[in-house]
Protein backbone atom coordinates (compact mmCIF):
# COMPACT_ATOMS: atom_id res chain seq x y z
CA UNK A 1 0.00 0.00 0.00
CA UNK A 2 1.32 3.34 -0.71
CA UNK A 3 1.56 6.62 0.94
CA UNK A 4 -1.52 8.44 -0.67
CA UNK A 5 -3.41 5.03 -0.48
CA UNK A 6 -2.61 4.82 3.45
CA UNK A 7 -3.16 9.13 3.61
CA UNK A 8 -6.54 8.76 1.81
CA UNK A 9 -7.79 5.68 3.62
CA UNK A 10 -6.88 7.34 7.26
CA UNK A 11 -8.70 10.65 6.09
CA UNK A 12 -11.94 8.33 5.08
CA UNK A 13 -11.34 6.75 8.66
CA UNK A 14 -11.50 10.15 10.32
CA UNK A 15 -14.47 11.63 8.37
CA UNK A 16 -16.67 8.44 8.86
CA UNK A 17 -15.13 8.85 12.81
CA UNK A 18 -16.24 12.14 12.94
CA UNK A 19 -19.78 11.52 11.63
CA UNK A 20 -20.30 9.02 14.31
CA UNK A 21 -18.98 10.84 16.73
CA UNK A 22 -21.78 13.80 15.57
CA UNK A 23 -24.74 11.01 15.72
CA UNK A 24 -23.97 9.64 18.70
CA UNK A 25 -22.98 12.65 20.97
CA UNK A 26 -25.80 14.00 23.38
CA UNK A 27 -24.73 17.49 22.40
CA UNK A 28 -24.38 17.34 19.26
CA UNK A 29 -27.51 19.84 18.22
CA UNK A 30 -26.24 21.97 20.20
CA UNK A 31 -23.23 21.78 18.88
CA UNK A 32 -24.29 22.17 15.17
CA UNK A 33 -26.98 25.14 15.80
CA UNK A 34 -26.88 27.21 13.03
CA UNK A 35 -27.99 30.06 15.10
CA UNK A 36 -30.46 32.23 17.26
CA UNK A 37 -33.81 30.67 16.99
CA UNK A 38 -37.64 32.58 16.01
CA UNK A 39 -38.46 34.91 18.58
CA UNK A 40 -40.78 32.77 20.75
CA UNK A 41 -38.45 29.42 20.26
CA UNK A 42 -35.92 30.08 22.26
CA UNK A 43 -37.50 27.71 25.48
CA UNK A 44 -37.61 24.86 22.64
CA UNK A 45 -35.15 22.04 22.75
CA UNK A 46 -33.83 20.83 19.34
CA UNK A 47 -35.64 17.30 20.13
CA UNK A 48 -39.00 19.49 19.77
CA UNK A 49 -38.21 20.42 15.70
CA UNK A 50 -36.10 17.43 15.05
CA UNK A 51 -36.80 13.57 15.52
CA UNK A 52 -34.50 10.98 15.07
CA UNK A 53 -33.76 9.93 11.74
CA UNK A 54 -34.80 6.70 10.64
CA UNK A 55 -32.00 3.99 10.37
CA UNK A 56 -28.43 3.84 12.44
CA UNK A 57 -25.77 6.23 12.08
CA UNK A 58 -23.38 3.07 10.30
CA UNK A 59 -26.77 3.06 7.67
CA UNK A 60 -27.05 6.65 7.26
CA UNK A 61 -23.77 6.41 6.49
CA UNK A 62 -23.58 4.23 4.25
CA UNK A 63 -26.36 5.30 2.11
CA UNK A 64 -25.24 8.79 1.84
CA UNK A 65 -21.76 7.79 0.82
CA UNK A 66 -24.14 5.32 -2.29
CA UNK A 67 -25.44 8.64 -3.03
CA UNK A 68 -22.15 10.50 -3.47
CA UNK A 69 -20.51 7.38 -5.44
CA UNK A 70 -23.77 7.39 -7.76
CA UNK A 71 -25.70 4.08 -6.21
CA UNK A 72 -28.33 6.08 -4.86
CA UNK A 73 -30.45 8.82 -5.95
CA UNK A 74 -31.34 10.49 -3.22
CA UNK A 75 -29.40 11.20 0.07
CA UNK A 76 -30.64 10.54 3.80
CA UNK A 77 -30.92 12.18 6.59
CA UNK A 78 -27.81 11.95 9.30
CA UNK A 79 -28.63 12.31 13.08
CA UNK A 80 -32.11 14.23 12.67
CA UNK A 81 -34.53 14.48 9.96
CA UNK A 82 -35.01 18.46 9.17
CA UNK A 83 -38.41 19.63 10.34
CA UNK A 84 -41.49 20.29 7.64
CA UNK A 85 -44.75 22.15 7.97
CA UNK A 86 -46.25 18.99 9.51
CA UNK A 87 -43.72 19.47 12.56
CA UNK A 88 -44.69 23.31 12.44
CA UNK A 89 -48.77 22.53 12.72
CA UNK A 90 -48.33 20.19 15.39
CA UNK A 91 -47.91 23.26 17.58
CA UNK A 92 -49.62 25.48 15.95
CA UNK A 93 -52.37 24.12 14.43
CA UNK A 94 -55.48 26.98 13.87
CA UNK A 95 -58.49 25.12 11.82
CA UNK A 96 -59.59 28.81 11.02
CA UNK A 97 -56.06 30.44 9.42
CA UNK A 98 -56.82 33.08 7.29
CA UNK A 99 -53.80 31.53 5.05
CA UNK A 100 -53.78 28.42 5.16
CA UNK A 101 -51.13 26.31 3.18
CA UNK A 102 -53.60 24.20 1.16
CA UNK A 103 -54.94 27.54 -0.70
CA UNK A 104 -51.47 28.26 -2.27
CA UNK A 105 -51.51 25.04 -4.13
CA UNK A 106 -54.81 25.93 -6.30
CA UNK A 107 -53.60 26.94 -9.85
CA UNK A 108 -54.98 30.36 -9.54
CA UNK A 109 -51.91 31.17 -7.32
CA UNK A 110 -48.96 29.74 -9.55
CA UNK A 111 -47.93 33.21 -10.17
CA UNK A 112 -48.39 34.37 -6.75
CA UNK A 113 -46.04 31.26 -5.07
CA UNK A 114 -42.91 32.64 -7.54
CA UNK A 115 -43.03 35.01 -5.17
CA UNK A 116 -44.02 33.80 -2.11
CA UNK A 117 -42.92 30.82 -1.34
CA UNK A 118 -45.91 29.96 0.85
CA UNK A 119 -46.25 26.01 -0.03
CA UNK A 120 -44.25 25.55 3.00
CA UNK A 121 -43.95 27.29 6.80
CA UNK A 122 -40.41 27.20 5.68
CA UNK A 123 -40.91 29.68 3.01
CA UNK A 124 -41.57 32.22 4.89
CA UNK A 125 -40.73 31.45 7.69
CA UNK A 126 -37.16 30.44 8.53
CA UNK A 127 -35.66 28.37 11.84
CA UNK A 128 -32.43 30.34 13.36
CA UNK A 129 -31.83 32.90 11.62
CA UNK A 130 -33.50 34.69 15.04
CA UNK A 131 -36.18 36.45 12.67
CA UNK A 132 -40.70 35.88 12.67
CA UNK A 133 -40.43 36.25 9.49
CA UNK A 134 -38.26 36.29 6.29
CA UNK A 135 -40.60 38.04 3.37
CA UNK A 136 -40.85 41.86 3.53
CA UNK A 137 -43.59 43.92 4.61
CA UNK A 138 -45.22 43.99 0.67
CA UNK A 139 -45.77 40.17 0.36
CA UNK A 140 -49.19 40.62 0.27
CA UNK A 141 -48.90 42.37 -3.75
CA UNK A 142 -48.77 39.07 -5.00
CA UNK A 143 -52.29 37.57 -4.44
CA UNK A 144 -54.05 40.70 -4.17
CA UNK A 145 -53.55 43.12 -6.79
CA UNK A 146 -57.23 42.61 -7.91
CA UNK A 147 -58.55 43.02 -4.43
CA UNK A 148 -62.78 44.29 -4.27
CA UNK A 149 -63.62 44.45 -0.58
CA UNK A 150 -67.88 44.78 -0.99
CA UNK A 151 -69.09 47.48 1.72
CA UNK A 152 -65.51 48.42 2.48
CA UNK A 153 -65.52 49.36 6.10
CA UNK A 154 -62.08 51.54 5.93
CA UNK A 155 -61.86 54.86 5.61
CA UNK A 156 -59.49 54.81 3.22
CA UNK A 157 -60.95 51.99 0.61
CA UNK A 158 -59.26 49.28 -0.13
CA UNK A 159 -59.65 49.77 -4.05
CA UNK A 160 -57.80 53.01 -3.54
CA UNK A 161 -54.67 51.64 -1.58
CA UNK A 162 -54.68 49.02 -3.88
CA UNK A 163 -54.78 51.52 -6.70
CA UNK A 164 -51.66 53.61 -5.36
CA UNK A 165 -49.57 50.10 -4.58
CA UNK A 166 -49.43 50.82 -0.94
CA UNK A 167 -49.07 47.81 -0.10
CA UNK A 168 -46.63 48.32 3.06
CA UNK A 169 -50.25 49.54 4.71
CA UNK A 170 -51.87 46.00 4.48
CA UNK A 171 -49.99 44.37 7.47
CA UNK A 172 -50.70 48.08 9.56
CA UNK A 173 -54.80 46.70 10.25
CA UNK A 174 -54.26 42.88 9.20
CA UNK A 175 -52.10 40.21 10.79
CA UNK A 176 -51.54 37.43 8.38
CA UNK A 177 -52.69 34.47 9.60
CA UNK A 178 -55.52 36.20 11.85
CA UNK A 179 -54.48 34.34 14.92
CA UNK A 180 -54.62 37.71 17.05
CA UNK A 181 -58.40 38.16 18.67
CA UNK A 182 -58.57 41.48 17.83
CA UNK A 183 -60.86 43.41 15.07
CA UNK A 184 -58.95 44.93 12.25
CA UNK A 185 -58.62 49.06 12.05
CA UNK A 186 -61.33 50.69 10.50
CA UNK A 187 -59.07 54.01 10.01
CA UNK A 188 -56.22 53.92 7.94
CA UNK A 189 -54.71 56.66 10.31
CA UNK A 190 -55.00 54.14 13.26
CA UNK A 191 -52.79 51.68 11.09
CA UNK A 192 -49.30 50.33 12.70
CA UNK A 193 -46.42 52.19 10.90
CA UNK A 194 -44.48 50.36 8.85
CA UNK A 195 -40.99 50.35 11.00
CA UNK A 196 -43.55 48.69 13.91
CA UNK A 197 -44.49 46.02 11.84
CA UNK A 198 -41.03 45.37 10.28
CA UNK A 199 -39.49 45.67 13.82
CA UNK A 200 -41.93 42.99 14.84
CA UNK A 201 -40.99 40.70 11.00
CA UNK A 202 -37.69 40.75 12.78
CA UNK A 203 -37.74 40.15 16.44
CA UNK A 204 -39.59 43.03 17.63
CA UNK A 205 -42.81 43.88 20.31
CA UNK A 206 -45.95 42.03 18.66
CA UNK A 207 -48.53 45.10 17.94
CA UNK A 208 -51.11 43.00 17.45
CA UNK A 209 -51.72 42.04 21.00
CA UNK A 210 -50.86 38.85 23.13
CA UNK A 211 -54.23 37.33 23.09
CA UNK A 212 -54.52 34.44 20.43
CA UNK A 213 -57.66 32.55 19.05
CA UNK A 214 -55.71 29.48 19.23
CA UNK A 215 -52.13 29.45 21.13
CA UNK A 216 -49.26 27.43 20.29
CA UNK A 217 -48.92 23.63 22.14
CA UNK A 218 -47.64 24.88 25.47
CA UNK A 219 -48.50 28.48 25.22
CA UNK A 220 -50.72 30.17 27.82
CA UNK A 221 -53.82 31.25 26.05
């Protein structure tokens, strides 16, 4: 056996050490956290967003290295499967969201979903990065740039905001998934400012209120 032979081998030895090492360790997640968590996470464990991956770490192994050599299609998850809406609903689950993730896969909102990625929690929003929410405050241009609002109640109609593009106002009166128990503004003037409600995207005071219709698992109503 030659040098680079023997060099290459112990380098594979390490790396596939390593990985194990990762699985196995109790503090590994914390190890690998990719940083701050969504305002409102931060009492979480990683076990509460991450299960187990199916399989043992020498078969996650090995399937992920048939993957990079070309005998597998697809890779696997190593250590912990990566959470999905389903793991996001399980705390949060509201039967009467204004948005709900089923209404973005109807074909009238192809367009729309370029933009927002709302097929997933995940596309808007995004685990440790210490933010609510990743979109902007003008999201809400893509599905509703033909809005009619019969017997508008604002002030201000909504054909007219519409109209002018103000579309930084819609997020002022309405809170996007309509979890708050509160009643929308009926004066454009009484509106949240726009730095409020981008302070609050970010990791801000909530404007909305603390009351919810239907709190998260573990959250005090």
């Amino acid at each position: 056996m030659n040098t680079k032979t023997k060099i290459a081998g112990i380098g594979l030895f390490l790396g596939l050490a390593a990985l194990l090492l990762v699985a196995v360790s109790p503090l590994h997640l914390q190890a690998l956290n990719p940083g701050p968590m969504t305002p409102g996470h931060e009492a979480l464990s990683c076990t509460s967003c991450h299960t187990e991956a199916p399989g043992t770490a020498r078969q996650q192994i090995q399937a992920n290295l048939a993957y990079l050599t070309g005998f597998r299609k697809a890779p696997v998850a190593f250590g912990y499967e990566t959470p999905d809406s389903n793991d996001c609903s399980a705390c949060h689950a509201r039967p009467d969201d204004a948005h709900p993730l089923h209404r973005f896969a109807e074909p009238r909102f192809v367009e729309a979903v370029r933009v927002v990625r709302a097929t997933t929690c995940l596309g808007c929003h995004r685990e440790h990065q210490g933010t609510r929410v990743s979109s902007n405050t003008e999201f809400c241009a893509a599905c509703h740039d033909d809005l009619v609002v019969k017997n508008d109640p604002v002030d201000i109609p909504h054909r007219i905001l519409v109209a002018e593009e103000r579309w930084s106002t819609c997020l002022g009166c309405h809170d996007y998934h309509g979890n708050h128990a509160r009643e929308a503004q009926k004066r454009l003037a009484d509106a949240f400012d726009v730095q409020t409600i981008r302070s609050y995207l970010s990791d801000g005071s909530d404007p909305y209120g603390k009351a919810r219709r239907h709190p998260a698992k573990g959250e005090r109503p």
